[in-house]
C-alpha atoms as a PDB file:
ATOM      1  CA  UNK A   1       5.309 -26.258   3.064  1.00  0.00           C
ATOM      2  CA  UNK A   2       3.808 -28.448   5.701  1.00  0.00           C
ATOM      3  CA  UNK A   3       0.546 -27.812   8.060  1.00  0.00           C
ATOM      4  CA  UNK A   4       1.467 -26.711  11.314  1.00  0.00           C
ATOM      5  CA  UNK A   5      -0.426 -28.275  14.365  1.00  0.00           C
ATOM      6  CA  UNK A   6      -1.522 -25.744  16.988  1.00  0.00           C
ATOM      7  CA  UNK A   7       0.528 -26.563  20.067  1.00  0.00           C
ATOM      8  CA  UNK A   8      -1.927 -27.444  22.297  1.00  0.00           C
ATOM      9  CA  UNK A   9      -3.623 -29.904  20.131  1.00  0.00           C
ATOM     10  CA  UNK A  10      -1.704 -33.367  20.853  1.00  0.00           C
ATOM     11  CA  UNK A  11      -1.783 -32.278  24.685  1.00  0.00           C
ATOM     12  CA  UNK A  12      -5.730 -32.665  23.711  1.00  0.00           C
ATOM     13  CA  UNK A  13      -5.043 -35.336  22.315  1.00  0.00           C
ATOM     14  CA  UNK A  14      -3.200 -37.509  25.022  1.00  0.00           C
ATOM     15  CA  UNK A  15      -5.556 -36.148  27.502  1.00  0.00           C
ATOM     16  CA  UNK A  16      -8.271 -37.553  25.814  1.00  0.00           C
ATOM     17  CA  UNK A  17      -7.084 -41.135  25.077  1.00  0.00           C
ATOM     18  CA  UNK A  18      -5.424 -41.422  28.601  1.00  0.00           C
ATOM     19  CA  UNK A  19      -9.128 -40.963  30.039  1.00  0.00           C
ATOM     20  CA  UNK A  20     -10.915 -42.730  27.697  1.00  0.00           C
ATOM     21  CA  UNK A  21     -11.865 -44.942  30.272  1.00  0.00           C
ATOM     22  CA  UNK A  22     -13.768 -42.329  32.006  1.00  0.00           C
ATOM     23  CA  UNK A  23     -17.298 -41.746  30.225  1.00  0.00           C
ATOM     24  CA  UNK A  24     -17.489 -37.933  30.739  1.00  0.00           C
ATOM     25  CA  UNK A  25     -14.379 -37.623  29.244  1.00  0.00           C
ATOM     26  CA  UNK A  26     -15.589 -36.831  26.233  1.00  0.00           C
ATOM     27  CA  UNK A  27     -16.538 -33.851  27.028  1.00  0.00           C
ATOM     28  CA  UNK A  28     -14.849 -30.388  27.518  1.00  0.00           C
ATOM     29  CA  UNK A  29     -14.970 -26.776  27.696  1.00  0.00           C
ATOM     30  CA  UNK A  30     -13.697 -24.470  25.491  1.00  0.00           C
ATOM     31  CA  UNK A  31     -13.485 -20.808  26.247  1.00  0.00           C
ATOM     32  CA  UNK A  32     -12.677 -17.914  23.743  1.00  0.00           C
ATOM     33  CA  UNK A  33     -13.070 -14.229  23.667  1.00  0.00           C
ATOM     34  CA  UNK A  34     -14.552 -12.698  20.572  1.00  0.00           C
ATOM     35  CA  UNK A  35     -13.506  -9.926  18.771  1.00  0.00           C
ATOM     36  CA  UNK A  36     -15.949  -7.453  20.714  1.00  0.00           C
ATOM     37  CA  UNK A  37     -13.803  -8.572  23.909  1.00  0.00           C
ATOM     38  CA  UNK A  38     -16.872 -10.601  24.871  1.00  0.00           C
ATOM     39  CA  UNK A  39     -16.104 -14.066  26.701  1.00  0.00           C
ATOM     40  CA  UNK A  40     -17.644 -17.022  25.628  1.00  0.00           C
ATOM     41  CA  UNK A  41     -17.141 -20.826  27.065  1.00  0.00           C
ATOM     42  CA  UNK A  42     -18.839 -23.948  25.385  1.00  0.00           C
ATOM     43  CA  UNK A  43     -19.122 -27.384  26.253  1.00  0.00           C
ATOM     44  CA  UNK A  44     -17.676 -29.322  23.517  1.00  0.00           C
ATOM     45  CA  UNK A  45     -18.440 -33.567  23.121  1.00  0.00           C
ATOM     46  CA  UNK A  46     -14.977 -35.484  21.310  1.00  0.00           C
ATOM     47  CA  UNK A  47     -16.677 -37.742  19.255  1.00  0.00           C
END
């Protein structure tokens, strides 16, 4: 059985190389909510 890609990833993906011309486009936030219901958000670099 093959991997399965989260569904958002190649959006990511395409976002990313269609503003790769851009130099803060490298960067973006990711926000998540922890198992205590706590919200978090990070800045993330693409490298």
């Amino acid at each position: 059985m093959g991997a399965v890609a989260a569904p958002w990833k190649q959006l990511l993906l395409n976002a990313l190389d269609s503003n790769s011309h851009l130099k803060h486009s490298s960067f973006f936030q990711l926000a998540t909510v922890g198992s205590n219901g706590r919200p978090s958000n990070r800045t993330v670099v693409f490298r």
